[in-house]
PDB file of N, CA and C in Angstrom:
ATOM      1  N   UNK A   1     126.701 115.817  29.218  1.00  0.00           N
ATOM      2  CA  UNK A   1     127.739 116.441  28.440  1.00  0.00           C
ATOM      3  C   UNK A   1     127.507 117.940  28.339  1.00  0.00           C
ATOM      4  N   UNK A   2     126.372 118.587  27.383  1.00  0.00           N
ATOM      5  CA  UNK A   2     126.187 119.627  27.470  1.00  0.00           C
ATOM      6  C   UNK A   2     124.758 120.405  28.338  1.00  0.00           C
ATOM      7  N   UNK A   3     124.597 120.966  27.990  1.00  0.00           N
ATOM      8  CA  UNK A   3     123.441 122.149  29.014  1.00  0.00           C
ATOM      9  C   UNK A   3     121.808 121.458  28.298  1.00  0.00           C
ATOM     10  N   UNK A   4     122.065 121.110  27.169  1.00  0.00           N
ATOM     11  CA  UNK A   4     120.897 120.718  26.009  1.00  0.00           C
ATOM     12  C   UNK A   4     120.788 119.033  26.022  1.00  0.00           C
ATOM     13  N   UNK A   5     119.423 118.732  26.684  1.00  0.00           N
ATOM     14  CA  UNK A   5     119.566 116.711  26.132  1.00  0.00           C
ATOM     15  C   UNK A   5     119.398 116.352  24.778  1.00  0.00           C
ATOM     16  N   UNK A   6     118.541 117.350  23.738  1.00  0.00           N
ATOM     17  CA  UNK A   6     118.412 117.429  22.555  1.00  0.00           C
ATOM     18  C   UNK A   6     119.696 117.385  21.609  1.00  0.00           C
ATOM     19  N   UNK A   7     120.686 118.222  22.150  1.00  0.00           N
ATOM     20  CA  UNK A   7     121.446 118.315  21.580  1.00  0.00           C
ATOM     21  C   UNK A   7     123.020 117.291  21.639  1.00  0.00           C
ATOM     22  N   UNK A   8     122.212 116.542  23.006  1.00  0.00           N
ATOM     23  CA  UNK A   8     123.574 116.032  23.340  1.00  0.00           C
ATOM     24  C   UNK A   8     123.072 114.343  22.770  1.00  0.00           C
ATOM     25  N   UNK A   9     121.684 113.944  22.281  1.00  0.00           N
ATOM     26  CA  UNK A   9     121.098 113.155  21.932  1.00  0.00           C
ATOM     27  C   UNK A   9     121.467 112.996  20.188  1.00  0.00           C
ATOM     28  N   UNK A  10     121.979 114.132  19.399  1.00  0.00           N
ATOM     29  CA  UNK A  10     121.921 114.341  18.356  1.00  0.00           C
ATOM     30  C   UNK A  10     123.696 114.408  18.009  1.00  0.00           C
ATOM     31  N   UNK A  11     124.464 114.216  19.169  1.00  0.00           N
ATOM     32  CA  UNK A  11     125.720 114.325  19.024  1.00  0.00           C
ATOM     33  C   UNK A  11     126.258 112.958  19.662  1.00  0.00           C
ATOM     34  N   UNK A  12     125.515 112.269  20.369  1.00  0.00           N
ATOM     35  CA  UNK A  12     125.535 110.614  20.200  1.00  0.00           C
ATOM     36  C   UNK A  12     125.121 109.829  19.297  1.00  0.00           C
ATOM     37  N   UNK A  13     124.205 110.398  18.488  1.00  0.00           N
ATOM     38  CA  UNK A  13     123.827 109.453  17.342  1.00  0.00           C
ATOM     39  C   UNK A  13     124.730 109.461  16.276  1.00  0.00           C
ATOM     40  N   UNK A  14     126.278 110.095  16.274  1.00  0.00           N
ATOM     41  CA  UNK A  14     127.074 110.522  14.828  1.00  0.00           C
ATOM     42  C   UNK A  14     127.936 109.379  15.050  1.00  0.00           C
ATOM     43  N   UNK A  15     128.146 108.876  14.056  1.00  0.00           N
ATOM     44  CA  UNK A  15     129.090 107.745  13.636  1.00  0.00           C
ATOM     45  C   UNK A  15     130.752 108.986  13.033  1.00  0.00           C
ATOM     46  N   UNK A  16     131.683 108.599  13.569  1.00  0.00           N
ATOM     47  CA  UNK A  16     132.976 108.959  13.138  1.00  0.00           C
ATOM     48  C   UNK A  16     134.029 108.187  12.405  1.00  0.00           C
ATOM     49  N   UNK A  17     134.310 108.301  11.064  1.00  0.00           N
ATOM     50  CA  UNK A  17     135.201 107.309  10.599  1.00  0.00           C
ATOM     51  C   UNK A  17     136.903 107.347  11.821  1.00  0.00           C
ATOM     52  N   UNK A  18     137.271 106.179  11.546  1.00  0.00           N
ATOM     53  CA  UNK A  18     138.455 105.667  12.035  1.00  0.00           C
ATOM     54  C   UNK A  18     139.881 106.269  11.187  1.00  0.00           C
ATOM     55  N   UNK A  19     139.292 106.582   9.862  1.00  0.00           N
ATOM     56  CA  UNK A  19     140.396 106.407   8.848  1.00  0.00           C
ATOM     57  C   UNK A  19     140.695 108.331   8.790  1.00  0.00           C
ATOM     58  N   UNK A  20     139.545 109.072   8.457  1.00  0.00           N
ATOM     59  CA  UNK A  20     139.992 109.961   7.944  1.00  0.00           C
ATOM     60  C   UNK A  20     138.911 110.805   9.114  1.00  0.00           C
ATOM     61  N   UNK A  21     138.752 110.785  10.181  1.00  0.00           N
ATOM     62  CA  UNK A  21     137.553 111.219  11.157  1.00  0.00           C
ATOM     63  C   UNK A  21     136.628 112.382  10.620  1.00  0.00           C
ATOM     64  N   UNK A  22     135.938 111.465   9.683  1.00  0.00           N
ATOM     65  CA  UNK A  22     134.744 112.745   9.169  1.00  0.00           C
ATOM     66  C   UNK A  22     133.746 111.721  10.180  1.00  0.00           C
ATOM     67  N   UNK A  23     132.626 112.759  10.301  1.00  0.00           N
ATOM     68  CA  UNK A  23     131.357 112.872  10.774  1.00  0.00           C
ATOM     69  C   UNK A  23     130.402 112.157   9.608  1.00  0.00           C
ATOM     70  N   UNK A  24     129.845 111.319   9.945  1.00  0.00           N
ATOM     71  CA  UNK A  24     128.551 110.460   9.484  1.00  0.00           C
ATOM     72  C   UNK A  24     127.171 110.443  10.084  1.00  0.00           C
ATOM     73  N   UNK A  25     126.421 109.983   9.645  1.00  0.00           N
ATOM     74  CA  UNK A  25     124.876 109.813   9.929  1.00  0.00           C
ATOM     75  C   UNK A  25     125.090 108.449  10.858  1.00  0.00           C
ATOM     76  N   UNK A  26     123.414 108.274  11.482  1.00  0.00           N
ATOM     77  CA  UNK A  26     123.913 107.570  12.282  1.00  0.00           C
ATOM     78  C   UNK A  26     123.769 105.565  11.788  1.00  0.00           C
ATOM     79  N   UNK A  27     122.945 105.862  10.838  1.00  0.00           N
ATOM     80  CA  UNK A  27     122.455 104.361   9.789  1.00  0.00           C
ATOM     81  C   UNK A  27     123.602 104.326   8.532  1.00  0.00           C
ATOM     82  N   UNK A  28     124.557 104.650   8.480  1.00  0.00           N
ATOM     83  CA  UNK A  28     125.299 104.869   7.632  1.00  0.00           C
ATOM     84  C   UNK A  28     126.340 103.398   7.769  1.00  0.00           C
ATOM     85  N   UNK A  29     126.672 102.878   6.607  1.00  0.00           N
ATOM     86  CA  UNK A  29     127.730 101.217   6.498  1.00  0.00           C
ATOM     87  C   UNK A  29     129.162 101.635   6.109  1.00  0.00           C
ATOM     88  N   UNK A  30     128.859 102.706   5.362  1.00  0.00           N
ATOM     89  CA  UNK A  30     130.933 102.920   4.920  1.00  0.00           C
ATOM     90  C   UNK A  30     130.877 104.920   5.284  1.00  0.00           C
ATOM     91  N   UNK A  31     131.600 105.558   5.018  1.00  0.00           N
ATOM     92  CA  UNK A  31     132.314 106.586   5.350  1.00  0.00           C
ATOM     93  C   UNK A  31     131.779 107.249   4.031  1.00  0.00           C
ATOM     94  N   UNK A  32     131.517 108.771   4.586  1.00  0.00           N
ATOM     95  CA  UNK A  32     130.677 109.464   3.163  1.00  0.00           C
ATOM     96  C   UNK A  32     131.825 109.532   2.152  1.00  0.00           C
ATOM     97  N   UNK A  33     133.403 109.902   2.658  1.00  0.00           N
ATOM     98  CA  UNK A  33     133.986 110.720   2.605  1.00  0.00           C
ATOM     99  C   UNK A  33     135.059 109.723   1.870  1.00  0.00           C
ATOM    100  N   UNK A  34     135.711 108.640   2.561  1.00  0.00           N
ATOM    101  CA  UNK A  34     136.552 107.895   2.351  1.00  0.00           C
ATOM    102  C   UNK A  34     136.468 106.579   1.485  1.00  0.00           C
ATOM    103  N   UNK A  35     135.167 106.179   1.911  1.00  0.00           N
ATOM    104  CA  UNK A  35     133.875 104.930   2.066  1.00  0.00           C
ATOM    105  C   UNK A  35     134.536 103.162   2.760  1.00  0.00           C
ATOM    106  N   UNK A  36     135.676 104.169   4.018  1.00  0.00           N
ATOM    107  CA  UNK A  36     135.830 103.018   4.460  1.00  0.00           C
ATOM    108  C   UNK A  36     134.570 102.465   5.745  1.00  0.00           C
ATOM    109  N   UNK A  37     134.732 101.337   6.307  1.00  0.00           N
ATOM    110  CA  UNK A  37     133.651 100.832   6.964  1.00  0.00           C
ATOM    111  C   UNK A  37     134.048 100.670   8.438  1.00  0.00           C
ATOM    112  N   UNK A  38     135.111 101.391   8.576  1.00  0.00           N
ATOM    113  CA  UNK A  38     135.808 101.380  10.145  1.00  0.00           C
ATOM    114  C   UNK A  38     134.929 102.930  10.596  1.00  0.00           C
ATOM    115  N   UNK A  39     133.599 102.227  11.147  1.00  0.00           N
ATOM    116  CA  UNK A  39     132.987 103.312  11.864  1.00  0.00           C
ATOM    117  C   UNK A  39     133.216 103.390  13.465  1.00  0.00           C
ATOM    118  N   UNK A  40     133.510 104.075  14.218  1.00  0.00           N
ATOM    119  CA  UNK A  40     133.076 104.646  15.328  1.00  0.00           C
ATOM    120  C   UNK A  40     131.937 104.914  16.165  1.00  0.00           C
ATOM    121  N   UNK A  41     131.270 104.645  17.118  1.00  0.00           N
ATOM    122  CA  UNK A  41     130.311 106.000  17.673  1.00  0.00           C
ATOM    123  C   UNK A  41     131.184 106.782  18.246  1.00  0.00           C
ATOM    124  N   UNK A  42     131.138 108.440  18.256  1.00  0.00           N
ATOM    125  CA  UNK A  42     131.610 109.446  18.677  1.00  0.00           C
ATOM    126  C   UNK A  42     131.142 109.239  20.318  1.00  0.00           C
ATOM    127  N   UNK A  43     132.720 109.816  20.768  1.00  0.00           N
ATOM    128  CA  UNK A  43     132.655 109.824  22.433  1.00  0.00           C
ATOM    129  C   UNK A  43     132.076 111.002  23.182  1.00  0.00           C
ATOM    130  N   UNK A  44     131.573 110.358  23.967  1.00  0.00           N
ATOM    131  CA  UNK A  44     130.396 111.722  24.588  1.00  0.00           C
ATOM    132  C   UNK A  44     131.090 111.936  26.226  1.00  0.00           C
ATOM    133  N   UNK A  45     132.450 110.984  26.398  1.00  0.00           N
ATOM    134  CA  UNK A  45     132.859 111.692  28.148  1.00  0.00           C
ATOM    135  C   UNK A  45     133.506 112.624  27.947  1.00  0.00           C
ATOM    136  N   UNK A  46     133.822 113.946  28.634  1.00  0.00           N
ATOM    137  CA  UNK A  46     134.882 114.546  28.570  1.00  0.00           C
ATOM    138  C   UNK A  46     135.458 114.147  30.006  1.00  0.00           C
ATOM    139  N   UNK A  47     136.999 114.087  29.199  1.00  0.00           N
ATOM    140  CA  UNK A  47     138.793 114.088  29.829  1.00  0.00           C
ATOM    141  C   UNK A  47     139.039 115.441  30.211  1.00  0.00           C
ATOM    142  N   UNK A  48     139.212 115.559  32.005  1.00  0.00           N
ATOM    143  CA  UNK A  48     139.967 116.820  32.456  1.00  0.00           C
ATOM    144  C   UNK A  48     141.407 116.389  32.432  1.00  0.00           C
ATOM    145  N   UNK A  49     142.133 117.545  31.873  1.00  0.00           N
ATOM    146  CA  UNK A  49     143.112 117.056  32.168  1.00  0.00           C
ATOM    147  C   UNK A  49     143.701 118.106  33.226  1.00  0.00           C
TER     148      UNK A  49
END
C-alpha cells in the first residue's frame, strides 16, 4: 500500500464502524463513537480508477 510496512501494518489493524465510519482500535466489540457492533476491518487495496 504505502512506502512504510510499519505503517501500513498499523493501518490494517483499524477496525471501521459500518454505521457512522469512525476509526477504532483493533480489540475493540462496539464503536467508540456510536457503540454500534457493525465493525469493519479497513481496506488496504487501492481502486484506480
Amino acid at each position: 500500500m504505502g512506502k512504510f510496512p510499519i505503517a501500513d501494518a498499523e493501518l490494517k489493524s483499524q477496525l471501521i464502524c459500518r454505521r457512522c465510519k469512525t476509526k477504532n482500535r483493533t480489540g475493540a466489540t462496539s464503536c467508540r463513537k456510536c457503540h454500534s457492533t457493525a465493525l469493519r476491518a479497513k481496506k488496504t487495496t487501492i481502486v484506480k480508477k
